[in-house]
Each structure stands twice: as structure tokens, then as C-alpha cells.
Protein backbone atom coordinates (compact mmCIF):
# COMPACT_ATOMS: atom_id res chain seq x y z
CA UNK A 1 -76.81 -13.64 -56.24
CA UNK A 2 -80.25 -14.65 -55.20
CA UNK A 3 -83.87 -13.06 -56.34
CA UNK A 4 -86.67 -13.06 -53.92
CA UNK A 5 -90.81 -12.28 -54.16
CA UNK A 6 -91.39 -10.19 -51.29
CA UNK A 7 -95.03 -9.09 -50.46
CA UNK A 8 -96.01 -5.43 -49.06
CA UNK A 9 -98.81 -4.42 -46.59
CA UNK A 10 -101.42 -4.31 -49.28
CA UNK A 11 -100.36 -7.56 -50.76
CA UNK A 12 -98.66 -6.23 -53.96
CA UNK A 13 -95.68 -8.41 -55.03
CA UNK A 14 -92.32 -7.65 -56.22
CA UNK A 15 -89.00 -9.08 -57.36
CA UNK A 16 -85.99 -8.05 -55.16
CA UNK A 17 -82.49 -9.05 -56.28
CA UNK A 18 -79.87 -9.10 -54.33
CA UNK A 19 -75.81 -9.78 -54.57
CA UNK A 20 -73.21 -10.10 -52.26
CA UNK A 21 -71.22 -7.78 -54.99
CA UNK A 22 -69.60 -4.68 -54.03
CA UNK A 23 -72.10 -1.91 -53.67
CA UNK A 24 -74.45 -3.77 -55.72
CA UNK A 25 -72.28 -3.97 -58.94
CA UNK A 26 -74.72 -6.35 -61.58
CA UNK A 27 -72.29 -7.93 -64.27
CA UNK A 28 -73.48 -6.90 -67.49
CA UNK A 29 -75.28 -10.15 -68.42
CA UNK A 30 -77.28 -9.85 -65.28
CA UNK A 31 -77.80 -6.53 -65.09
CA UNK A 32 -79.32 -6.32 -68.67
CA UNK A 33 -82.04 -8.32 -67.36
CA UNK A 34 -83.33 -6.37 -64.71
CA UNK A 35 -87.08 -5.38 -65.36
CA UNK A 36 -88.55 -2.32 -64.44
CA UNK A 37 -89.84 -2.50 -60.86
CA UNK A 38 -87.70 -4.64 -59.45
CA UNK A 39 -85.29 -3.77 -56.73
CA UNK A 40 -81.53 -4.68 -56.91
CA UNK A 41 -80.45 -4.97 -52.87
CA UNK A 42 -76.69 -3.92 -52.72
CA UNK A 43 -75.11 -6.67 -50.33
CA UNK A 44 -72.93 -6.61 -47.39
CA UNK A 45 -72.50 -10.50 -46.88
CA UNK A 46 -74.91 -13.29 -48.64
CA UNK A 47 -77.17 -12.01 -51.20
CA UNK A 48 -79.89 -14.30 -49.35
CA UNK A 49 -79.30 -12.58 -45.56
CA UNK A 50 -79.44 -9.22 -47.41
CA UNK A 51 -82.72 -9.18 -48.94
CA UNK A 52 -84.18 -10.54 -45.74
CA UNK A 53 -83.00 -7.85 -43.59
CA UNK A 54 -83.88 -5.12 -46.53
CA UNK A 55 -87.25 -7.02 -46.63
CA UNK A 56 -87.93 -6.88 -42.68
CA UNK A 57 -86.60 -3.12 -42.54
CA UNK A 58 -88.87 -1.86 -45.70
CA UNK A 59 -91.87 -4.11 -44.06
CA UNK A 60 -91.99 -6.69 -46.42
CA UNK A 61 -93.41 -10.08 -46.12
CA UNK A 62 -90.67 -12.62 -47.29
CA UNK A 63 -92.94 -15.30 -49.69
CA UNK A 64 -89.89 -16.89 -51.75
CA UNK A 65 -86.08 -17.00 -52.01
CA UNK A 66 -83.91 -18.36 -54.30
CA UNK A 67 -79.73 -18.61 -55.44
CA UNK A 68 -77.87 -19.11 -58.09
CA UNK A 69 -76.29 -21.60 -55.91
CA UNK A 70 -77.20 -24.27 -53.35
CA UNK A 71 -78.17 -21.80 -49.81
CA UNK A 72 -75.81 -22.24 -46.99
CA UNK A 73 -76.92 -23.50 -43.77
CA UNK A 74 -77.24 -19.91 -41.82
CA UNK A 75 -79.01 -18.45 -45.31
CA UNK A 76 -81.90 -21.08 -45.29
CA UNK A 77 -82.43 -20.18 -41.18
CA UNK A 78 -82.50 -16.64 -41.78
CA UNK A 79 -85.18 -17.63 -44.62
CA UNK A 80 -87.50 -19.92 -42.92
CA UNK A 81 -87.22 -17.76 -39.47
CA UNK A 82 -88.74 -14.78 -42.03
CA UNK A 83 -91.30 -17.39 -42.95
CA UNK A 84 -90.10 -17.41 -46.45
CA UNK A 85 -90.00 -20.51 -48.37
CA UNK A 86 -86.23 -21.64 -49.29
CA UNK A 87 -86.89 -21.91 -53.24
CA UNK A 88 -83.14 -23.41 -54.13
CA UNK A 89 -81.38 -26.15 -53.50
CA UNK A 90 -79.68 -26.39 -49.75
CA UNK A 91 -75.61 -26.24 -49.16
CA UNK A 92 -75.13 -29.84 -47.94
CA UNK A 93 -73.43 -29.90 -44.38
CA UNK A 94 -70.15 -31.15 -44.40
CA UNK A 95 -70.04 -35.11 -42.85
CA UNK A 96 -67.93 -35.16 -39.91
């Protein structure tokens, strides 16, 4: 899972969530704490890469993302490339 502040054309914020679950399923802890006007992303690979791509499509600006755990590599590019800050620890690259 990973929540992001997203930004539209007039500068109004919002929360986006987004998980890599099956159609968007929320487990029931989570998805009791969904507040109105937020948007839950339904994923098709990382949670992260999703709400980017929603966020480009639905032309928002990307300000913030964050995970419930560390961002892989390809996550935090997508990110910064959408000029979003990477708000979560970084996945540590395995030493070769």
C-alpha cells in the first residue's frame, strides 16, 4: 500500500491511496480509515507505480509519496521522474 498528496490544475490537494491488492480490495483495518475525499487507486503492480500513472492520466501533479514499506528501486524512479518527492524509506539494493 502506499498514500500519495497529489495536486490538481487549480492547486487543490488530495489524498490518493493506492494498493497493489486485487481490484482494490482495502482490508478492513485499512479500509475503515478511509476519509471522505480521498481516492483509493485499485492496483495492477506496485501501489507506488499505480498512483503515478492514475495521477499523470487524471492530470495530477505528484507532490508526495509514501509506503508502508521501504520503495523499491524502479518505484522511487517512477516517483522522482513525476517530480514527486519519495516520502518513505528506499528498498536497499542488494550488494553484489
Amino acid at each position: 500500500m502506499a498514500a500519495a498528496v497529489v495536486e490538481d490544475l487549480q492547486g487543490n490537494r488530495k489524498i490518493v491511496i493506492g494498493t497493489s491488492e486485487i481490484r482494490g480490495y482495502l482490508r478492513p483495518g485499512v479500509k475503515s480509515t478511509i476519509k471522505t475525499g480521498e481516492t483509493v487507486i485499485p492496483g495492477n503492480g506496485h501501489a507506488e507505480a499505480d498512483i503515478i500513472g492514475w495521477a499523470i492520466t487524471n492530470n495530477y501533479k505528484v507532490i508526495a509519496v509514501a509506503a508502508g514499506r521501504p520503495i523499491c528501486e524502479n518505484c522511487v524512479q517512477v516517483i522522482e521522474g513525476a517530480n514527486g518527492i519519495v516520502a518513505s524509506p528506499k528498498k536497499s539494493s542488494p550488494r553484489s
